[in-house]
Protein backbone atom coordinates (compact mmCIF):
# COMPACT_ATOMS: atom_id res chain seq x y z
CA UNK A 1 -2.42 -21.66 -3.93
CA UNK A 2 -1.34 -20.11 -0.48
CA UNK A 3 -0.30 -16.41 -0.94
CA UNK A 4 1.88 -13.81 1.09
CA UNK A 5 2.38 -10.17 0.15
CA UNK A 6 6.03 -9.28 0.17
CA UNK A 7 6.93 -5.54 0.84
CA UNK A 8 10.05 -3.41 0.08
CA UNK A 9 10.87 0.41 1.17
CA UNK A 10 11.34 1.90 -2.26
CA UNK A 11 12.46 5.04 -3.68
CA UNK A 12 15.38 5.71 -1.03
CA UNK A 13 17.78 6.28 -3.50
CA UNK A 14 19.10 2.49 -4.02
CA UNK A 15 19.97 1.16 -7.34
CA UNK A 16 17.47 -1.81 -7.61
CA UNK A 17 13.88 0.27 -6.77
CA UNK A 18 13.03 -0.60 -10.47
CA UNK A 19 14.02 -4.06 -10.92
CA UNK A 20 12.44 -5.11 -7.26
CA UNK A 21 9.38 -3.78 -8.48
CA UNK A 22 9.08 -6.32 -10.54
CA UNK A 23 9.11 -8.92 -7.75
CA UNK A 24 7.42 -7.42 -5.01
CA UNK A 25 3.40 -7.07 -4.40
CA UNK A 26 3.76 -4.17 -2.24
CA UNK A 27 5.94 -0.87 -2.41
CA UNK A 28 6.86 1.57 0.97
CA UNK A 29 7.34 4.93 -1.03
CA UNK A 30 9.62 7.29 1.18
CA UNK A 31 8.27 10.15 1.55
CA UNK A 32 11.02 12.85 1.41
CA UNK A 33 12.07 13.00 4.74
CA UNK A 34 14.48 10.28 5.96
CA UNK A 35 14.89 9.82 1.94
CA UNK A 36 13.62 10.74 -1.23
CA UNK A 37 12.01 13.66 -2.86
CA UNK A 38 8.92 14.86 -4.88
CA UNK A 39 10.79 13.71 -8.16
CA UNK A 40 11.57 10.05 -6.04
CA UNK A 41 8.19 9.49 -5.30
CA UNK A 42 6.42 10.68 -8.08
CA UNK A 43 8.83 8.33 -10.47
CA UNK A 44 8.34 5.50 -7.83
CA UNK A 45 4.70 5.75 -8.15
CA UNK A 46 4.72 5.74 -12.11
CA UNK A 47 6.50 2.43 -11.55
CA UNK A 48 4.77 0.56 -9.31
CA UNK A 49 1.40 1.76 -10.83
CA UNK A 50 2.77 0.60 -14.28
CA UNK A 51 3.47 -3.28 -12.60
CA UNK A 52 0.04 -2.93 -10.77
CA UNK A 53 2.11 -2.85 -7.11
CA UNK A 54 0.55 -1.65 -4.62
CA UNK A 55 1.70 1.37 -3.08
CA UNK A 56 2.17 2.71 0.53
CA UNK A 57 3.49 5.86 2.22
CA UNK A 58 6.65 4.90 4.40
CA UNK A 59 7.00 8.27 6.58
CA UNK A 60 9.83 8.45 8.78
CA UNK A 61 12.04 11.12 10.73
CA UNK A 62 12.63 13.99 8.79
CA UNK A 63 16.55 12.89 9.59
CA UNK A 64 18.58 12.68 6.01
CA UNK A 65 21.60 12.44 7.72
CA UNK A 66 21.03 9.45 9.34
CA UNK A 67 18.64 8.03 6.92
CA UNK A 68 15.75 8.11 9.65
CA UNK A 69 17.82 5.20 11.68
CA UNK A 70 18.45 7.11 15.03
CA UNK A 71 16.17 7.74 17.67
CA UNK A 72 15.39 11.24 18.14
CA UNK A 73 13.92 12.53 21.75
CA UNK A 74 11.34 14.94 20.24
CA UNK A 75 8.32 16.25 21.30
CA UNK A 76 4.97 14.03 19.86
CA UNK A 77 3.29 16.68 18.30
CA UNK A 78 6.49 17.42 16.30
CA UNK A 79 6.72 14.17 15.27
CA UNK A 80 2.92 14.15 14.24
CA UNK A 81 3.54 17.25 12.33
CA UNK A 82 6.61 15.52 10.33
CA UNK A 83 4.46 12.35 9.39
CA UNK A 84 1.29 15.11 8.57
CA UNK A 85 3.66 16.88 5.80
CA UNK A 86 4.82 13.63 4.45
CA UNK A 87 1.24 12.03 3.80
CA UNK A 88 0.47 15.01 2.97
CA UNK A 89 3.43 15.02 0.22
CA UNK A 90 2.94 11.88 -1.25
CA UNK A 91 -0.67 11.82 -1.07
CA UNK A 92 -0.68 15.19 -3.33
CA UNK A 93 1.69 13.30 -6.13
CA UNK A 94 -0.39 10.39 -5.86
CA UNK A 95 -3.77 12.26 -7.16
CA UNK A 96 -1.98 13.82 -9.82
CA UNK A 97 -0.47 10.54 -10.58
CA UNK A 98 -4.31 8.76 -10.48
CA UNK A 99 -2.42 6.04 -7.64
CA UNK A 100 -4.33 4.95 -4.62
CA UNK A 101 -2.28 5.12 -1.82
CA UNK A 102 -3.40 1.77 0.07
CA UNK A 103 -1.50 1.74 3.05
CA UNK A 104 0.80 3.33 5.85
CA UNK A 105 4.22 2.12 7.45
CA UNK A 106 6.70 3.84 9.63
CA UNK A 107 9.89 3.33 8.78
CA UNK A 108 13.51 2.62 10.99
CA UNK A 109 13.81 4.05 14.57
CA UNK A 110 10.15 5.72 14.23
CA UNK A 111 9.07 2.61 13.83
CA UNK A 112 10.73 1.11 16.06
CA UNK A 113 10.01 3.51 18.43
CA UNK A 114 6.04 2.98 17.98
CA UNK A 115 6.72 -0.90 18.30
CA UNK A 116 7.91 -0.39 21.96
CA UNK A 117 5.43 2.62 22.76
CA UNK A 118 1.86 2.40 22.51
CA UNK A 119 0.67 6.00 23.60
CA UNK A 120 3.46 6.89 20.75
CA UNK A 121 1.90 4.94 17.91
CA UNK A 122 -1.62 5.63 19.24
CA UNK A 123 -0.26 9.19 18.61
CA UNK A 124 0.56 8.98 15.14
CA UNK A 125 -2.16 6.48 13.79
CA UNK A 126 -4.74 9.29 15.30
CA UNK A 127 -2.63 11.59 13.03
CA UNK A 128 -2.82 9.18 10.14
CA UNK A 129 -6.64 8.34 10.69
CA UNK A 130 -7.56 12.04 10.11
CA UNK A 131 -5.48 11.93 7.10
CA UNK A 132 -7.49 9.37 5.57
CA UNK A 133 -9.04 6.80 8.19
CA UNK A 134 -9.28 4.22 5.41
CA UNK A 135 -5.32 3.44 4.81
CA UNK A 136 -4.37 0.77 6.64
CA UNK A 137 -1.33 -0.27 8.76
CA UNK A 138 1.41 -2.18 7.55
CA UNK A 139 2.58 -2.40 11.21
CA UNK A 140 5.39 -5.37 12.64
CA UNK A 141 3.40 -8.14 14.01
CA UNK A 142 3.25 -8.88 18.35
CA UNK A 143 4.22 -4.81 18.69
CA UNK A 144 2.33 -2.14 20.31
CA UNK A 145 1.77 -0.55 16.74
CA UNK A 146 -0.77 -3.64 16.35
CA UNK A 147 -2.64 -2.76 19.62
CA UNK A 148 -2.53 1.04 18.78
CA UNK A 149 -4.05 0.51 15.23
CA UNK A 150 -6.71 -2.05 16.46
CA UNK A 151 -8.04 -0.07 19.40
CA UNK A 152 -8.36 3.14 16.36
CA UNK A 153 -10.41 0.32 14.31
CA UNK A 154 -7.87 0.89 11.81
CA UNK A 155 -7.67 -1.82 9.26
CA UNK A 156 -3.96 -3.26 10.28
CA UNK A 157 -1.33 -6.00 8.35
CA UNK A 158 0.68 -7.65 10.15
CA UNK A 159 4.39 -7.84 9.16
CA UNK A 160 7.38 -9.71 9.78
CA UNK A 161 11.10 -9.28 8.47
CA UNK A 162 12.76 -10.98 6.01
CA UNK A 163 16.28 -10.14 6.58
CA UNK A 164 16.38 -9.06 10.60
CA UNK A 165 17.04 -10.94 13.40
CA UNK A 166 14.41 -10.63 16.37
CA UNK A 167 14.37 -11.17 20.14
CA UNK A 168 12.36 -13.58 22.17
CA UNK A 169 9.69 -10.48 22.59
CA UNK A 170 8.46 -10.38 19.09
CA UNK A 171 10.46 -7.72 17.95
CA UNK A 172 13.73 -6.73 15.89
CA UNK A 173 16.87 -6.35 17.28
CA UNK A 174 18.81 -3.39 17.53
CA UNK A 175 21.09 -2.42 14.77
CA UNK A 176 23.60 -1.25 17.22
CA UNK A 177 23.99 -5.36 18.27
CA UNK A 178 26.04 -7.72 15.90
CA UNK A 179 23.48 -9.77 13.73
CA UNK A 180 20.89 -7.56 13.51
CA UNK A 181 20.47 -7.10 9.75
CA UNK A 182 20.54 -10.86 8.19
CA UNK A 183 22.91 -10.97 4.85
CA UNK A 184 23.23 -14.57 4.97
CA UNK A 185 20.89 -15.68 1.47
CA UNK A 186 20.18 -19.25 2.64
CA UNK A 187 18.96 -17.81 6.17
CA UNK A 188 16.83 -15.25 4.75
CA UNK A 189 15.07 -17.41 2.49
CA UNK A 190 14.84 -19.95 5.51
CA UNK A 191 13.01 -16.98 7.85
CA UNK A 192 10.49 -16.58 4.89
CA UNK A 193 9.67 -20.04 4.50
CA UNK A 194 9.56 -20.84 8.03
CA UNK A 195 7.36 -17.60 8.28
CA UNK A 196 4.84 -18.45 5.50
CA UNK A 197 4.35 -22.19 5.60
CA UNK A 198 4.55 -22.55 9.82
CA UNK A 199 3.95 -18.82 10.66
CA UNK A 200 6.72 -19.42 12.93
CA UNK A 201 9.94 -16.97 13.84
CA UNK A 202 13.38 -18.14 15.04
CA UNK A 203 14.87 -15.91 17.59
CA UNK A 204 18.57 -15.08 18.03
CA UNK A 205 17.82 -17.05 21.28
CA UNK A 206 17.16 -19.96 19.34
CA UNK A 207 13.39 -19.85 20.79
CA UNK A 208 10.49 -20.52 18.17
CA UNK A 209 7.70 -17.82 18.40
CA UNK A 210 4.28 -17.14 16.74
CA UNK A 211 3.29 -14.92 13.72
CA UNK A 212 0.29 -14.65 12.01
CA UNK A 213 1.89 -12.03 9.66
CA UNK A 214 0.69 -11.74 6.25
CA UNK A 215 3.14 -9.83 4.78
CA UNK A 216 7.00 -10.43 4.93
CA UNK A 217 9.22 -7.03 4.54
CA UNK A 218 12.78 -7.02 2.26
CA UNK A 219 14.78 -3.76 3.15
CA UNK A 220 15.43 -2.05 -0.45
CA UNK A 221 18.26 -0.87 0.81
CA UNK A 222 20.22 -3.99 1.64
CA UNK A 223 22.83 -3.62 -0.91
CA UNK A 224 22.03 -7.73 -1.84
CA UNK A 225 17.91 -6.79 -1.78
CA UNK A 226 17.39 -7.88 -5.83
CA UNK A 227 19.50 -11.51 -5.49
CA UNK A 228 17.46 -12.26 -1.88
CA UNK A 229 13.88 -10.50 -3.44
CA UNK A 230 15.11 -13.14 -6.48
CA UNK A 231 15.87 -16.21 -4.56
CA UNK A 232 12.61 -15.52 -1.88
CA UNK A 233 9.97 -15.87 -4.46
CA UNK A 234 11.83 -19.04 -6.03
CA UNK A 235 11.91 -20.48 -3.08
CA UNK A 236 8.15 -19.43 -2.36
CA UNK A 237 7.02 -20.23 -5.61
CA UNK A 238 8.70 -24.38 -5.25
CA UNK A 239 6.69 -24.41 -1.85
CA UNK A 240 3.56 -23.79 -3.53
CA UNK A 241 3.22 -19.89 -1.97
CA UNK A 242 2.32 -17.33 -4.17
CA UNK A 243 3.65 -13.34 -3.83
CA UNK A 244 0.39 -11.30 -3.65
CA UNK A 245 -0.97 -8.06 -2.26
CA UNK A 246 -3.48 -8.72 0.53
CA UNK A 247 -4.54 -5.29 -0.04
């Protein structure tokens, strides 16, 4: 049977952490800095370790206010220093929690940010490989962050969005343009299929593109996230596609 992972950011405070968790085959644990705390994580991780998930650290900018969504002009080594405490936060909850932490991926405008930028993400994935040069990156597919991450000899998995709308360049567009988070159920479901049976991408455009990502993303915090995680593997499942780790 054909597989595909399917990913959700987890523990940023929405309602449904605990019942996605028992859809999903991989979990991006904020790591107390655009949300969640020690007592988020370390409850996250009992979860997903419980379901056998497998679990990531999903660093961001240490921005609660905006829930790590708006670009901030800082210097790099700050921001290298922000995702430095928060691996080094999670990873510290995940030994005393016996979890292997499998995997990295930036989350909102950082990540965005190191999608555009390559000397940025080659920045922070030098960061993250002398944290622990074995996790790999979870990193959106056709973006700089790939480039960055293969030229480190990182191991890298390539991503694509369930429930964003993307531009003719490979990559998401903007949440300050109409469109750019996807509620609609039917065209969600119709991104993942068209994503894991063609590895293909519709653009707002209208123009087919490319992906060979292996993992498709659901934000957790889309207040609809359980009913789409819900209807996503159904409709996976029918078409013979299996939700799996490929970690």
């Amino acid at each position: 049977m054909k597989q595909i992972d399917l990913n959700a950011d987890i523990g940023e405070g929405a309602a449904n952490d605990e019942q996605l968790l028992d859809i999903i085959s991989s979990a991006n644990i904020a790591c107390g800095a655009h949300a969640g705390d020690e007592q988020t994580m370390r409850t996250t991780l009992r979860m997903a370790k419980a379901r056998g998930i497998t679990c990531g650290a999903h660093p961001g900018f240490a921005d609660k206010e905006n829930f790590g969504r708006k670009e901030l002009d800082l210097p790099v080594e700050q921001i290298q220093q922000q995702v430095r405490e928060q691996l080094n936060a999670i990873q510290k909850i995940a030994d005393e929690e016996n979890v292997e932490l499998k995997y990295i991926k930036l989350h909102g405008a950082l990540a965005n940010m190191a999608a555009r930028d390559y000397a940025l993400a080659l920045a922070l994935f030098q960061t993250i490989k002398s944290h622990n040069k074995d996790l790999a990156i979870l990193a959106l597919d056709n973006s700089a962050q790939v480039k960055a991450a293969n030229d480190l000899g990182l191991n890298i998995v390539r991503e694509a969005y369930a429930d964003r709308a993307y531009t003719n360049d490979g990559l998401l567009l903007s949440r300050a343009k109409q469109g750019a988070v996807v509620h609609d159920k039917d065209k969600v479901v119709a991104q993942c299929l068209l994503l894991a049976e063609k590895g293909e991408i519709k653009t707002v455009e209208g123009t087919i593109i490319k992906s060979t990502a292996s993992s498709i993303c659901l934000h957790g915090d889309n207040e609809n996230a359980l009913d789409l995680a819900i209807n996503i593997k159904k409709s996976l499942e029918k078409a013979g596609i299996k939700i799996h780790s490929c970690l």
